[in-house]
Protein backbone atom coordinates (compact mmCIF):
# COMPACT_ATOMS: atom_id res chain seq x y z
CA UNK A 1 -11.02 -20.99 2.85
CA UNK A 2 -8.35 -19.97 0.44
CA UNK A 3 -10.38 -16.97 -1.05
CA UNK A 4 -10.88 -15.57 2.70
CA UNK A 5 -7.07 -15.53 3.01
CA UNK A 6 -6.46 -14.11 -0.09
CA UNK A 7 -8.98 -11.24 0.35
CA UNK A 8 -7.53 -11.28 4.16
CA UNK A 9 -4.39 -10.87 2.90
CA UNK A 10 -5.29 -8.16 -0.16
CA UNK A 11 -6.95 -6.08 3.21
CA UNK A 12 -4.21 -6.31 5.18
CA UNK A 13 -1.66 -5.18 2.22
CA UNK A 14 -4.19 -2.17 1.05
CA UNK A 15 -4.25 -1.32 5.32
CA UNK A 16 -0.80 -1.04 5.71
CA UNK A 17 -0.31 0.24 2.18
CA UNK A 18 -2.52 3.64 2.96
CA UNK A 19 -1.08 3.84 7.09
CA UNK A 20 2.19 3.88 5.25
CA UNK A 21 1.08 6.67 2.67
CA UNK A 22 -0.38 8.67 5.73
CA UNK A 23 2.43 8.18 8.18
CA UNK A 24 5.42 9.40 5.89
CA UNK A 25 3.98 12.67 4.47
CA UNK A 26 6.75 12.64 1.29
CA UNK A 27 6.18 8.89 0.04
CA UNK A 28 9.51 7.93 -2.00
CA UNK A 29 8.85 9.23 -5.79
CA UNK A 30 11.09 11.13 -7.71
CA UNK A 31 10.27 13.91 -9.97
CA UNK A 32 12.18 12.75 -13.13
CA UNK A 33 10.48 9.29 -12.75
CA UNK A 34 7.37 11.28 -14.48
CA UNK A 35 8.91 12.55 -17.75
């Protein structure tokens, strides 16, 4: 039971992680953070 939530959870974070990413088309990184 606990690994279904877990991998439940990991979908759901990865899901709203990439809608996120495709929504906003300039995700917030900075150019001097890469040096």
């Amino acid at each position: 039971m606990r690994n279904r939530f877990v991998f439940t959870s990991s979908t759901l974070l990865l899901a709203l992680h990439a809608f996120g990413c495709g929504a906003s088309p300039e995700p917030e990184q900075t150019p001097s953070d890469q040096v």
